[in-house]
Protein backbone atom coordinates (compact mmCIF):
# COMPACT_ATOMS: atom_id res chain seq x y z
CA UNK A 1 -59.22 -38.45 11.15
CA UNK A 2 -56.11 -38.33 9.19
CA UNK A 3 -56.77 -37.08 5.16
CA UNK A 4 -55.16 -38.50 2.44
CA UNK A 5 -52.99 -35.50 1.87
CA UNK A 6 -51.21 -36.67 5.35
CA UNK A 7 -50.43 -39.87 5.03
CA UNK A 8 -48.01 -39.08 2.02
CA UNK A 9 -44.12 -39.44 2.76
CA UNK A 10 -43.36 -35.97 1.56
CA UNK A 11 -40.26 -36.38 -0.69
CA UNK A 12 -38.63 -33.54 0.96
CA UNK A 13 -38.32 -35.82 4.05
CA UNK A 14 -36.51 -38.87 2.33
CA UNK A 15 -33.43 -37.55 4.11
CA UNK A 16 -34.72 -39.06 7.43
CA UNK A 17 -36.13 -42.18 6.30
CA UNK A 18 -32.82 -43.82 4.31
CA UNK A 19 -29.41 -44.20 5.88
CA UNK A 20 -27.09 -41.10 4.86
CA UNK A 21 -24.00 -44.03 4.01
CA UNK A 22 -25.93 -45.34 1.45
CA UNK A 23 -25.31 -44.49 -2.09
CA UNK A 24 -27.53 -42.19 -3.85
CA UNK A 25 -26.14 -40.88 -7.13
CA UNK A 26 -23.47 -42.29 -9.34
CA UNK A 27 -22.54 -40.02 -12.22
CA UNK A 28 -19.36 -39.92 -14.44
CA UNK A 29 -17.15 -40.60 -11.66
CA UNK A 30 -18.72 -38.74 -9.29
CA UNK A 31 -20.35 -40.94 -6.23
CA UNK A 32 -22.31 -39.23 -3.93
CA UNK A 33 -24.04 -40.54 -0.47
CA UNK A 34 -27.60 -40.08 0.66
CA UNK A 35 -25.61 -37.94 3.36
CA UNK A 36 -24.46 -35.74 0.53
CA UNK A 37 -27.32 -35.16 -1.39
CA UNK A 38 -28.82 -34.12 2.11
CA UNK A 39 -26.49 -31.63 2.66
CA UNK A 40 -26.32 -30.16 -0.95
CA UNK A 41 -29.54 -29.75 -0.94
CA UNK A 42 -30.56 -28.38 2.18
CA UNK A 43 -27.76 -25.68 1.14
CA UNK A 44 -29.89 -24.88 -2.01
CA UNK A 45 -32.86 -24.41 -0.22
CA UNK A 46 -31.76 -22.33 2.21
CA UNK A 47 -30.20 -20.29 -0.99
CA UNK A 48 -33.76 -20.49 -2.96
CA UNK A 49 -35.65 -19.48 0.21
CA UNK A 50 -33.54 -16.62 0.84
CA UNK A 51 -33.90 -15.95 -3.30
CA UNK A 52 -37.92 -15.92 -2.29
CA UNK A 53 -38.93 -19.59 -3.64
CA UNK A 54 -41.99 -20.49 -1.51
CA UNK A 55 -44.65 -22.84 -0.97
CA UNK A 56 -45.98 -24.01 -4.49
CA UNK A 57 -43.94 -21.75 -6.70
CA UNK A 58 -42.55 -23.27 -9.46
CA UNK A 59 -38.94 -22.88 -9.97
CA UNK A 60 -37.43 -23.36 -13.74
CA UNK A 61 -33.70 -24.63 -14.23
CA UNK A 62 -31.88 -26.41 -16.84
CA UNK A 63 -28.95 -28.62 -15.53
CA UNK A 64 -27.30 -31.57 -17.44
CA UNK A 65 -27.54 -34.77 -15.80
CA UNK A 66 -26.07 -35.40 -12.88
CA UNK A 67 -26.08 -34.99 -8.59
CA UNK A 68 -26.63 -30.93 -9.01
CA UNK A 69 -29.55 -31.99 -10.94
CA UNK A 70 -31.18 -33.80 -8.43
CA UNK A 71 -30.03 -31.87 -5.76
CA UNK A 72 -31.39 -29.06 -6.86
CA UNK A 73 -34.32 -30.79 -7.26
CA UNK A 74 -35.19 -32.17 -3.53
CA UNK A 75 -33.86 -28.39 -2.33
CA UNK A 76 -37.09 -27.11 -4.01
CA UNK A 77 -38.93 -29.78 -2.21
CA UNK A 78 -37.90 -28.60 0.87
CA UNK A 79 -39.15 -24.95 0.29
CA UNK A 80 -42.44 -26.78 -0.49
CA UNK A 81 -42.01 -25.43 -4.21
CA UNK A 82 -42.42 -26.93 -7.49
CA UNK A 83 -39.43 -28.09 -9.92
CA UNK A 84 -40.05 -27.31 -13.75
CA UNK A 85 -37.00 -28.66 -15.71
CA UNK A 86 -35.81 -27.21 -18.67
CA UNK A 87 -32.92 -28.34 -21.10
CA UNK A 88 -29.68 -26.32 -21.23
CA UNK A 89 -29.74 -27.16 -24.73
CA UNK A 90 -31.97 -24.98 -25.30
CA UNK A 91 -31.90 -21.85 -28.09
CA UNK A 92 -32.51 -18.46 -25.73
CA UNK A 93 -35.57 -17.57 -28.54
CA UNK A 94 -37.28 -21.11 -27.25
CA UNK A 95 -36.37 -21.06 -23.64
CA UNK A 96 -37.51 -17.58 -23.26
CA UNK A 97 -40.97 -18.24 -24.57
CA UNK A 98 -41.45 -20.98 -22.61
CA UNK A 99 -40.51 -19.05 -19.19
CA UNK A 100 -43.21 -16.10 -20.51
CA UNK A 101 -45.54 -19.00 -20.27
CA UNK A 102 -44.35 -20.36 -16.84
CA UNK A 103 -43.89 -17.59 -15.37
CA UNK A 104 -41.94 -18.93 -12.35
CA UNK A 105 -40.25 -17.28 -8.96
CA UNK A 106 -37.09 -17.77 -11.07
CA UNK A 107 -34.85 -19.81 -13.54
CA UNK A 108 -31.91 -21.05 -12.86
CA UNK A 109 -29.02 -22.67 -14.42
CA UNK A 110 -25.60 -24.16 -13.22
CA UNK A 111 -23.51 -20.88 -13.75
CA UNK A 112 -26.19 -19.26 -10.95
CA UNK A 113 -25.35 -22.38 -8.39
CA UNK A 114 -23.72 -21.12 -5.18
CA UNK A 115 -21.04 -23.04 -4.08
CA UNK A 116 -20.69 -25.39 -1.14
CA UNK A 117 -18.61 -23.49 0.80
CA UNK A 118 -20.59 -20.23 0.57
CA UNK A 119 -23.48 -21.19 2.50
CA UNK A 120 -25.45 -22.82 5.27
CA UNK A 121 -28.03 -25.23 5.31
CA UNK A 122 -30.41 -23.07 7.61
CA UNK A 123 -33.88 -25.15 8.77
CA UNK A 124 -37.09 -24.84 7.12
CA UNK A 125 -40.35 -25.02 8.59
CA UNK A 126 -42.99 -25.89 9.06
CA UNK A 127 -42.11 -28.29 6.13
CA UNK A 128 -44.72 -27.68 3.05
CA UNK A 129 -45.63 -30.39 0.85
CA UNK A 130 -46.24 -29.09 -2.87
CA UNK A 131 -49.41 -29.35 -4.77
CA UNK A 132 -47.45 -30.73 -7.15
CA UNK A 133 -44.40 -33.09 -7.53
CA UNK A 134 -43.46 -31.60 -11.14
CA UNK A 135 -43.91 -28.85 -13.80
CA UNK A 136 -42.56 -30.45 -17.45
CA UNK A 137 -42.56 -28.98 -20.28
CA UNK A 138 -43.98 -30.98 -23.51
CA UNK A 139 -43.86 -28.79 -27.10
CA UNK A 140 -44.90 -32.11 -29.24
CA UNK A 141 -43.05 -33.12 -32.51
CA UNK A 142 -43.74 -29.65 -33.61
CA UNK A 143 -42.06 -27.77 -30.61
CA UNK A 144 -45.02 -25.20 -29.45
CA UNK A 145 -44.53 -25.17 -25.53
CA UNK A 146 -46.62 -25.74 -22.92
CA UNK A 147 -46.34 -26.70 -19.35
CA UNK A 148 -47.86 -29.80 -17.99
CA UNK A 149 -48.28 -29.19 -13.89
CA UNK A 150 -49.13 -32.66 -12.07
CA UNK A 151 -51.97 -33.49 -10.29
CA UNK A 152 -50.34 -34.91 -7.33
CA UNK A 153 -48.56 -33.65 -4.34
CA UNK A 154 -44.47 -34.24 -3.37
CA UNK A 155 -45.32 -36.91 -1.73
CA UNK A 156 -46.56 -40.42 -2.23
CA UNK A 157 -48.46 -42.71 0.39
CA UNK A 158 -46.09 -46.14 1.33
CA UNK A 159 -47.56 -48.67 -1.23
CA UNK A 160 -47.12 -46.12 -4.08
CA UNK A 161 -45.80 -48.43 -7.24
CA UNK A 162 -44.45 -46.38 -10.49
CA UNK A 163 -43.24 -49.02 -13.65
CA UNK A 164 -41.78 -51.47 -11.27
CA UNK A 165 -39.60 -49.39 -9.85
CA UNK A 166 -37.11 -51.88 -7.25
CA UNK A 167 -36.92 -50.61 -3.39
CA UNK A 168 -33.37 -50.19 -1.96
CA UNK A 169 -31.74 -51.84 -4.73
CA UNK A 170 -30.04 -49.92 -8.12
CA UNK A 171 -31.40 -48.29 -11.39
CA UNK A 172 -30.04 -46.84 -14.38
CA UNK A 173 -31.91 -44.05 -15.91
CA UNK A 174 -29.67 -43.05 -19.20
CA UNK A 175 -31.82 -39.96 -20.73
CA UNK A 176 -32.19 -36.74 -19.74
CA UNK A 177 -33.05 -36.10 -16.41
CA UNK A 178 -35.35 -32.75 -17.79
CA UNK A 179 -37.94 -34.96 -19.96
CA UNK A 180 -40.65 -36.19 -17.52
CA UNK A 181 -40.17 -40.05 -17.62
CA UNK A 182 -36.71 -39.91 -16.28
CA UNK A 183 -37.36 -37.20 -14.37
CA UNK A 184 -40.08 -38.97 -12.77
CA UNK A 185 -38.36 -42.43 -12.32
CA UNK A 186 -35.05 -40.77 -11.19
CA UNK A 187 -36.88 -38.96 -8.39
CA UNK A 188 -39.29 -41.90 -7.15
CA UNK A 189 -36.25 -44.57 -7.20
CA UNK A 190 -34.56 -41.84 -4.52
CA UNK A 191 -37.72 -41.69 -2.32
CA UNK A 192 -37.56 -45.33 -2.46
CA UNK A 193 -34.51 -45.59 -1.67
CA UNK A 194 -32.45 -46.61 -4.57
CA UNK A 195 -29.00 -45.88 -5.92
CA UNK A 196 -29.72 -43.90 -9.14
CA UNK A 197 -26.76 -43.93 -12.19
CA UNK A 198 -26.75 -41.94 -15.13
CA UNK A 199 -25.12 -40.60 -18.44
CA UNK A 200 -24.12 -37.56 -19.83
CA UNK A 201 -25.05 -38.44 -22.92
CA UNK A 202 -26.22 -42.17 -23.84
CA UNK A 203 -23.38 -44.73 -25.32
CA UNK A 204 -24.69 -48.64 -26.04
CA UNK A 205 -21.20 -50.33 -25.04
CA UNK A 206 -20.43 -47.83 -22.14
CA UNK A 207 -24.22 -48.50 -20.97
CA UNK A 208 -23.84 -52.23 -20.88
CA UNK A 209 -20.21 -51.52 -18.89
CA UNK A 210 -22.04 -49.38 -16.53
CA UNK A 211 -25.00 -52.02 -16.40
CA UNK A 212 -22.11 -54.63 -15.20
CA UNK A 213 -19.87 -52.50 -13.16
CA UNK A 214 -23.02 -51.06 -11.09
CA UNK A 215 -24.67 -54.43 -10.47
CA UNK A 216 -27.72 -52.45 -12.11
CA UNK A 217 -31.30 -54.10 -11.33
CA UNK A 218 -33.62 -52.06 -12.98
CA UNK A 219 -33.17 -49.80 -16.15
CA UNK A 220 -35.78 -47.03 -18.02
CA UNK A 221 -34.49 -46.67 -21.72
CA UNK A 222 -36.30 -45.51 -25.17
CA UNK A 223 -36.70 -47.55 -28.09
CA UNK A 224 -33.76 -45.71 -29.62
CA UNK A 225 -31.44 -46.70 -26.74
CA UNK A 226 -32.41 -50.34 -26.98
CA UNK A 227 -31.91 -50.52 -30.44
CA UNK A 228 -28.38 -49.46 -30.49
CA UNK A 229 -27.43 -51.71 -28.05
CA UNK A 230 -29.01 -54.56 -30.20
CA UNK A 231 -26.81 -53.36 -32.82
CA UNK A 232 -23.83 -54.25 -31.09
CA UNK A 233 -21.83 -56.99 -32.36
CA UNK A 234 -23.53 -60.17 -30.47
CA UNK A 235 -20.01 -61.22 -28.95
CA UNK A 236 -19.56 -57.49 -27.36
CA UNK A 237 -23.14 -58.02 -25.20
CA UNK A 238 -22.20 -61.48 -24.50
CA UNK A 239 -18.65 -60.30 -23.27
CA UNK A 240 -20.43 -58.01 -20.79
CA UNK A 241 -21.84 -60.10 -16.88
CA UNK A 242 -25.31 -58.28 -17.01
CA UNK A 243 -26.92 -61.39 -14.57
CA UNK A 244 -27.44 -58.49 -12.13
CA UNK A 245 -30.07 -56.90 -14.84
CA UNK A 246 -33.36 -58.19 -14.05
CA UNK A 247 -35.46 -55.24 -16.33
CA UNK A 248 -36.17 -52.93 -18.66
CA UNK A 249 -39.04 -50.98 -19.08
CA UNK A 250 -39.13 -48.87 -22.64
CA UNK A 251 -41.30 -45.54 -23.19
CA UNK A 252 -41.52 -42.28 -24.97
CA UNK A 253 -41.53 -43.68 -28.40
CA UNK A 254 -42.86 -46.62 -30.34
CA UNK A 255 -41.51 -49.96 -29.94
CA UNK A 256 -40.83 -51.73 -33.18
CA UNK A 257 -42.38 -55.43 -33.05
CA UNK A 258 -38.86 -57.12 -34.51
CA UNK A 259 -37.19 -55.30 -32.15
CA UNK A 260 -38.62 -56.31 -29.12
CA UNK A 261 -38.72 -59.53 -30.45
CA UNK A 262 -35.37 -59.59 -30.64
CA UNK A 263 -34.41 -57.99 -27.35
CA UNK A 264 -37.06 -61.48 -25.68
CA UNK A 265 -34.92 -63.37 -27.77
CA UNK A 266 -31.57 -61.55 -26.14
CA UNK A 267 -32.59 -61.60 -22.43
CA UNK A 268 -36.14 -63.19 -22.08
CA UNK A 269 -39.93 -62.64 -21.88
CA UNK A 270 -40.09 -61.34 -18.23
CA UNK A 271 -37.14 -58.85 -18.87
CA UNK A 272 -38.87 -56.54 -21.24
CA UNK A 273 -41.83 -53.97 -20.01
CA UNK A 274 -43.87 -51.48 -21.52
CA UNK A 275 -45.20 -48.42 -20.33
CA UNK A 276 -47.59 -45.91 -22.26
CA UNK A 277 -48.71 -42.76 -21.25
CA UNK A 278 -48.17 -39.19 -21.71
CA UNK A 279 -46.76 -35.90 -19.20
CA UNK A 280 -50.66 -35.69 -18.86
CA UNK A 281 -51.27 -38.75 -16.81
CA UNK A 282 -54.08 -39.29 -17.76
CA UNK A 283 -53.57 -43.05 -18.26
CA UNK A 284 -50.85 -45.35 -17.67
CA UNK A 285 -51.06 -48.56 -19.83
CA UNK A 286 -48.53 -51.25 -18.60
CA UNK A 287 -47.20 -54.32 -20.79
CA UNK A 288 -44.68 -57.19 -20.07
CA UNK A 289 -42.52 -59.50 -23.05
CA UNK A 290 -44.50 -62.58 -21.80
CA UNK A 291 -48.66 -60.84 -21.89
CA UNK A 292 -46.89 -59.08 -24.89
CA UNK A 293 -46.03 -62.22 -27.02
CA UNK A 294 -50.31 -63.25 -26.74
CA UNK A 295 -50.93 -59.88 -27.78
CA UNK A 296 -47.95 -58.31 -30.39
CA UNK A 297 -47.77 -54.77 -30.57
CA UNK A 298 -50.22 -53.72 -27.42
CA UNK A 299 -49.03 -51.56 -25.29
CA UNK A 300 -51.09 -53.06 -22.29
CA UNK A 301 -54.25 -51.80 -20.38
CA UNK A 302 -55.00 -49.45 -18.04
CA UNK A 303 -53.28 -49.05 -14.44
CA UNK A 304 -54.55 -48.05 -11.53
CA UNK A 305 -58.42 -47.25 -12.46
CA UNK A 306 -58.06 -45.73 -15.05
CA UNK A 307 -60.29 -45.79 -18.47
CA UNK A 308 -59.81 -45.89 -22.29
CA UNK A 309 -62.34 -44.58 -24.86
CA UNK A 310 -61.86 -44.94 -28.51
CA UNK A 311 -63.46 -41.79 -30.61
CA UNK A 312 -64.36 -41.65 -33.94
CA UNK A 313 -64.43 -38.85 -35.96
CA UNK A 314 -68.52 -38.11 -35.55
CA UNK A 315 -67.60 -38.21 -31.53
CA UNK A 316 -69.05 -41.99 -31.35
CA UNK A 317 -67.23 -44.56 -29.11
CA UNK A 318 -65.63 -47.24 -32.17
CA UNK A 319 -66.23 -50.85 -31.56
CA UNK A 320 -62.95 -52.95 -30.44
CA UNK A 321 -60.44 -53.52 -32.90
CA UNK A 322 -61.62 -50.43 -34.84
CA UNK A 323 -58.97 -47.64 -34.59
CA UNK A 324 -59.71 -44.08 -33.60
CA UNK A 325 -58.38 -41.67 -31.24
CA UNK A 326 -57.50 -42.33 -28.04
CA UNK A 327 -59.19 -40.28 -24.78
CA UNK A 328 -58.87 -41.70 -21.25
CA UNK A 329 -60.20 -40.88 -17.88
CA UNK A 330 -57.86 -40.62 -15.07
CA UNK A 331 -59.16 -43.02 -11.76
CA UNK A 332 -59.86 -39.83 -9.75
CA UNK A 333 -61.94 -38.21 -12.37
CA UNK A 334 -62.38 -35.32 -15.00
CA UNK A 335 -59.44 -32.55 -14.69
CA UNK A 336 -57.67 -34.51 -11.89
CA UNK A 337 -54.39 -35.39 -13.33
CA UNK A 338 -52.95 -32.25 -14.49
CA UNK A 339 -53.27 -28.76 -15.19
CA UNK A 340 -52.12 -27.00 -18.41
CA UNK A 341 -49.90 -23.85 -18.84
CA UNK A 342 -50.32 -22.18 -22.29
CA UNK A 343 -52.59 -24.67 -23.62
CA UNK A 344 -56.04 -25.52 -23.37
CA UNK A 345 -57.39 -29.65 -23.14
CA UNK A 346 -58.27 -31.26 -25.52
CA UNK A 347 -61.45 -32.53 -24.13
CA UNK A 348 -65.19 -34.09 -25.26
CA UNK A 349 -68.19 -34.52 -23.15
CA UNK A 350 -68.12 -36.42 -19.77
CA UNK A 351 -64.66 -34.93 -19.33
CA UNK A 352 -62.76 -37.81 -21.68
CA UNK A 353 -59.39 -35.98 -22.72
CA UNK A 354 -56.99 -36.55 -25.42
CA UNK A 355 -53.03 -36.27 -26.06
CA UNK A 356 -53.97 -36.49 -30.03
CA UNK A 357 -52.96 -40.37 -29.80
CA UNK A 358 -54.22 -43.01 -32.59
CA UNK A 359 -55.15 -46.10 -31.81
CA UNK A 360 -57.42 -49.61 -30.87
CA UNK A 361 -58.66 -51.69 -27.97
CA UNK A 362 -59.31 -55.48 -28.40
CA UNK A 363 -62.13 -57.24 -26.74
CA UNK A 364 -59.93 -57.58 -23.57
CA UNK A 365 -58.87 -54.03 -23.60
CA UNK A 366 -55.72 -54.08 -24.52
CA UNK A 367 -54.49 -50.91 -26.46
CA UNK A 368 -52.46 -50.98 -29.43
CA UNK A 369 -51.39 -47.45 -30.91
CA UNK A 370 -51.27 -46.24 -34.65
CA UNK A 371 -49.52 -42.97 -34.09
CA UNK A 372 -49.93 -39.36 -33.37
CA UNK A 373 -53.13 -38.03 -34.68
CA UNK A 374 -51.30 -34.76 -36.20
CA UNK A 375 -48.37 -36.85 -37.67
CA UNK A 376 -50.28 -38.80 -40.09
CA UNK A 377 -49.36 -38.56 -43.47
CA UNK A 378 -52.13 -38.48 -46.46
CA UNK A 379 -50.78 -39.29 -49.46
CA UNK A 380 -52.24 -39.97 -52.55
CA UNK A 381 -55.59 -40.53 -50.51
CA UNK A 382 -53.67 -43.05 -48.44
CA UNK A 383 -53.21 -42.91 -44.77
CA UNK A 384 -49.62 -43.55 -43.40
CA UNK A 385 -48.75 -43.69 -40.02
CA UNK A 386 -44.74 -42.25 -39.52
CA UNK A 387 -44.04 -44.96 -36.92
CA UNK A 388 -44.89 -47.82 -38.60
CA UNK A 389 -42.60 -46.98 -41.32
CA UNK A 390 -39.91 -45.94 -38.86
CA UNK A 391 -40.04 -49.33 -37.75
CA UNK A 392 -39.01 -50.95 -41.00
CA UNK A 393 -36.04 -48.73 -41.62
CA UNK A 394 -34.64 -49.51 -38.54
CA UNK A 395 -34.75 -52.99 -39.32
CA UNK A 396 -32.13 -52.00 -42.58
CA UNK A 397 -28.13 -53.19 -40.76
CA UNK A 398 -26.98 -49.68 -41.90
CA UNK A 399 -30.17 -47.64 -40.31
CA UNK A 400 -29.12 -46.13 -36.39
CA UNK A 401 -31.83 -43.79 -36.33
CA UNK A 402 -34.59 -42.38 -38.71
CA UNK A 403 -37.33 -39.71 -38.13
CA UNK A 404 -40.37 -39.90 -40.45
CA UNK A 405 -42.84 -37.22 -41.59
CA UNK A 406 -44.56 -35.13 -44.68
CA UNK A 407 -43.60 -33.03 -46.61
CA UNK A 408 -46.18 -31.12 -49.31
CA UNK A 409 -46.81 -32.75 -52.84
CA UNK A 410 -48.33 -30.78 -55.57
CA UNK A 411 -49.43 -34.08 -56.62
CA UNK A 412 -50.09 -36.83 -53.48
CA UNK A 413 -50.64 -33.96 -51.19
CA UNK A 414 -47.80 -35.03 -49.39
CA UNK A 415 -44.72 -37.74 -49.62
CA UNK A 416 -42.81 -39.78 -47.29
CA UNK A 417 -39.88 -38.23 -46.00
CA UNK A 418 -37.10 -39.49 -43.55
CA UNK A 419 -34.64 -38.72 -42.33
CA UNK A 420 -31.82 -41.39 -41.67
CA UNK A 421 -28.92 -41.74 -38.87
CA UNK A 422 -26.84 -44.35 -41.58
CA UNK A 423 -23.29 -46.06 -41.67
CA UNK A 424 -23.25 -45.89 -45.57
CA UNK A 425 -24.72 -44.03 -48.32
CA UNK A 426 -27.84 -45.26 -48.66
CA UNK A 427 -30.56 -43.89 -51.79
CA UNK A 428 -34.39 -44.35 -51.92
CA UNK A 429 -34.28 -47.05 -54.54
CA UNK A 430 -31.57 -49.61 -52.48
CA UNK A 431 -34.24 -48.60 -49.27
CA UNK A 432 -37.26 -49.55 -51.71
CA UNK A 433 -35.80 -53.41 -52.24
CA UNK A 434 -35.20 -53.30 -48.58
CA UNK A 435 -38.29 -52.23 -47.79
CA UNK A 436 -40.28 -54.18 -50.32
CA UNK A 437 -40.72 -57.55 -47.49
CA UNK A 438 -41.77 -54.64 -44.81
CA UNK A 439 -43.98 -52.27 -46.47
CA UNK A 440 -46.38 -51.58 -49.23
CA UNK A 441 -44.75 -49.35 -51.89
CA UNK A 442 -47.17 -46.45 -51.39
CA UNK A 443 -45.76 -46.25 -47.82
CA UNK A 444 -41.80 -45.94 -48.72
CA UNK A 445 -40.00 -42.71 -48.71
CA UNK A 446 -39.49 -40.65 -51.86
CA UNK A 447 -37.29 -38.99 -50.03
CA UNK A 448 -34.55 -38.93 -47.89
CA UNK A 449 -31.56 -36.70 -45.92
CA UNK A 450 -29.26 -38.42 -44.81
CA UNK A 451 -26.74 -37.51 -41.79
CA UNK A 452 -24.47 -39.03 -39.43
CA UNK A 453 -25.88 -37.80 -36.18
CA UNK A 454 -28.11 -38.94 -34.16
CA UNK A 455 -31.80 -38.72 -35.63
CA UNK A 456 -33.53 -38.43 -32.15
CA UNK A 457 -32.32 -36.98 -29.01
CA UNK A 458 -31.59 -39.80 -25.81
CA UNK A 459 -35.47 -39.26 -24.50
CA UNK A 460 -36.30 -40.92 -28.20
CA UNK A 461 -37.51 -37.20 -28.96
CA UNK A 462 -37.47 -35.81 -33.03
CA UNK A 463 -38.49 -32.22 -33.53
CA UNK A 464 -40.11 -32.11 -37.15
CA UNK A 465 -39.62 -28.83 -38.84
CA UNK A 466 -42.81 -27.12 -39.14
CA UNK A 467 -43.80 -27.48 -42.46
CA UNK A 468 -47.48 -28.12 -42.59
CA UNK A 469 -48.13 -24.54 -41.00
CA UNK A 470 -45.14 -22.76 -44.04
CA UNK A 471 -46.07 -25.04 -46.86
């Protein structure tokens, strides 16, 4: 009797299951075949092997996007090891704390990469499927690292399904490849077969251009991405053929309502998806623009098996529509989904875990989030959620991208603070009169820094100094 473990189509073997002509990676003018990735990649295992990488040792490198990337990444497949992406932006003080936690066989960047002509793609076998498929790395708003190793094995069984995810057809996947949403859709469109394209760095108009010129299907994007491309003049995304685009799906940060609501009225209810969950996988909540107009603001329900229990702060399970925070239960059970690295769960009895999560279920289950339980602002006795007021500055034209958080208050306890991405000078009183139709006046910043960079990174990401801890 066959187990489960071997029925999965490793995704080390992808290499004999789709034609080597077809198109795997498009990149910056760089096209390269299924063929091609083969080849590359069976080079960089033979390299790693030789270099001692080995059945489930994790291997740590930090690559921009682009085909090296994912070569490199289905080479440590084939030594049956485990990839743990890092970003090459990186300071050396935070990258070197988070390899004393990982501890893996070793790190590498491009600069160690051998070139093509310098080795041989020697065999491998017997081939060994991973315990894992991936080894992220997650340090929160606040940047303390960990490493998040997943519960499941290189390999998925036929029918696997991961946030619609098209079979033989073409994606876009615009962030970087090192955060584990990207990661994780860039790898699972190649085992099923799909042409992936990406950027070195997100751009709205080049996107859409890319969108056309790719005939692009299926596209995973942050809130941030989709709300700079809404910002483009309406007769530059009508100038662009994007019929080929059939979805979106949005994660990683919240969603604001108007925005989404603008992006149904752009390109339709049954364009627009949702998908919540964290590196932890311990649930996976899935949403489309049509369930989402019944229900504004969920984020969906539960995938797969999986359970949602709302906690209150005595430990008691809250009543729908009352919020609290959010624990789940994977399908397989307690401790299933992942293992930690420098970290220790965050866990109540029966197993129930937590990613520190705020939010509510209706009566129908559907969950609709607050905010991060350690981002919440108190101030003057009243609660504020960063994300909800987020969402109301980027509603302001001049707003491209705003971070929210507290700082200390000798007299609230703490104030509103944001930072803004902003194409004029903008002060907290002309916000306040903006702000005035979105929010209460308790919840408005009192102040404000200003810059003309981007706010977030192009995973949606915002690294709030650590202020609460120095204060």
């Amino acid at each position: 009797m066959r187990s489960a473990f071997d029925q999965l189509l490793p995704l080390a073997g992808i290499f004999a299951r789709i034609p080597p002509t077809r198109e795997a990676i498009v990149h910056a003018g760089e096209r390269w075949s299924f063929g091609a990735l083969d080849l590359r990649s069976a080079q960089l295992a033979s390299w790693l092997c030789q270099r001692g990488a080995g059945p489930d040792d994790l291997v740590a490198f930090a690559l921009p996007n682009g085909p090296q990337f994912l070569a490199l990444t289905f080479a440590i497949y084939r030594c049956g090891a485990i990839p743990a992406p890092l970003s090459p932006n990186l300071p050396d003080a935070e990258r070197d704390a988070i390899l004393a936690i990982m501890q893996p066989c070793c790190f590498l960047t491009a600069a160690d990469l051998p070139q093509p002509d310098t080795i041989e793609a020697q065999p491998i076998a017997p081939l060994h499927v991973a315990a894992s498929w991936k080894a992220c790395t997650s340090g929160g708003s606040t940047g303390r690292p960990k490493v998040i190793v997943d519960g499941r094995a290189a390999g998925f069984a036929a029918e696997t399904d991961f946030v619609a995810i098209p079979q033989d057809s073409r994606v876009f996947i615009p962030s970087p490849l090192y955060h584990n949403a990207p990661f994780s859709a860039a790898v699972f469109a190649l085992w099923k077969g799909n042409t992936v394209v990406t950027m070195p760095r997100f751009d709205a108009s080049p996107a859409l251009a890319l969108i056309s010129a790719e005939r692009i299907e299926w596209a995973l994007m942050v809130p941030t991405m989709m709300h700079r491309i809404m910002l483009l003049p309406a007769e530059t995304r009508a100038s662009v053929d994007i019929s080929c685009w059939q979805s979106v799906v949005h994660t990683a940060a919240p969603m604001p309502p108007w925005l989404k609501r603008d992006w149904i009225d752009w390109l339709g209810q049954d364009h627009i998806w949702e998908v919540y969950g964290a590196t932890e996988a311990l649930v996976r909540c899935w949403i489309g623009g049509r369930e989402w107009l019944d229900r504004p603001g969920s984020v969906g329900r539960p995938l797969n098996g999986a359970k949602l229990r709302i906690t209150g702060p005595d430990g008691a399970a809250m009543p729908p529509g009352e919020p609290g925070e959010i624990y789940a239960m994977p399908a397989a059970g307690p401790g299933t989904s992942y293992r930690y690295i420098g970290a220790e769960r965050r866990s109540i009895a029966g197993g129930w875990e937590s990613v520190g999560d705020i939010g509510w279920v209706d009566h129908d289950g559907y969950l609709y989030l607050a905010d991060r339980k350690d981002d919440l602002i108190i101030s003057g006795g009243i609660n504020i959620w960063p994300a909800e007021v987020e969402g109301a500055l980027l509603a302001h034209p001049d707003v491209l991208s705003c971070a929210v958080y507290g700082l200390p208050d000798p007299d609230l306890g703490m104030i509103v603070h944001a930072v803004i991405e902003s194409r004029s000078v903008l002060t907290t009183r002309q916000l306040g009169s903006f702000l005035d139709a979105h929010l209460t006046r308790a919840k408005h910043p009192r102040s404000i820094t200003l810059t003309t960079e981007p706010v977030r990174d192009d995973a949606g990401k915002f690294r709030k100094p650590q202020l609460k801890e120095t204060a």
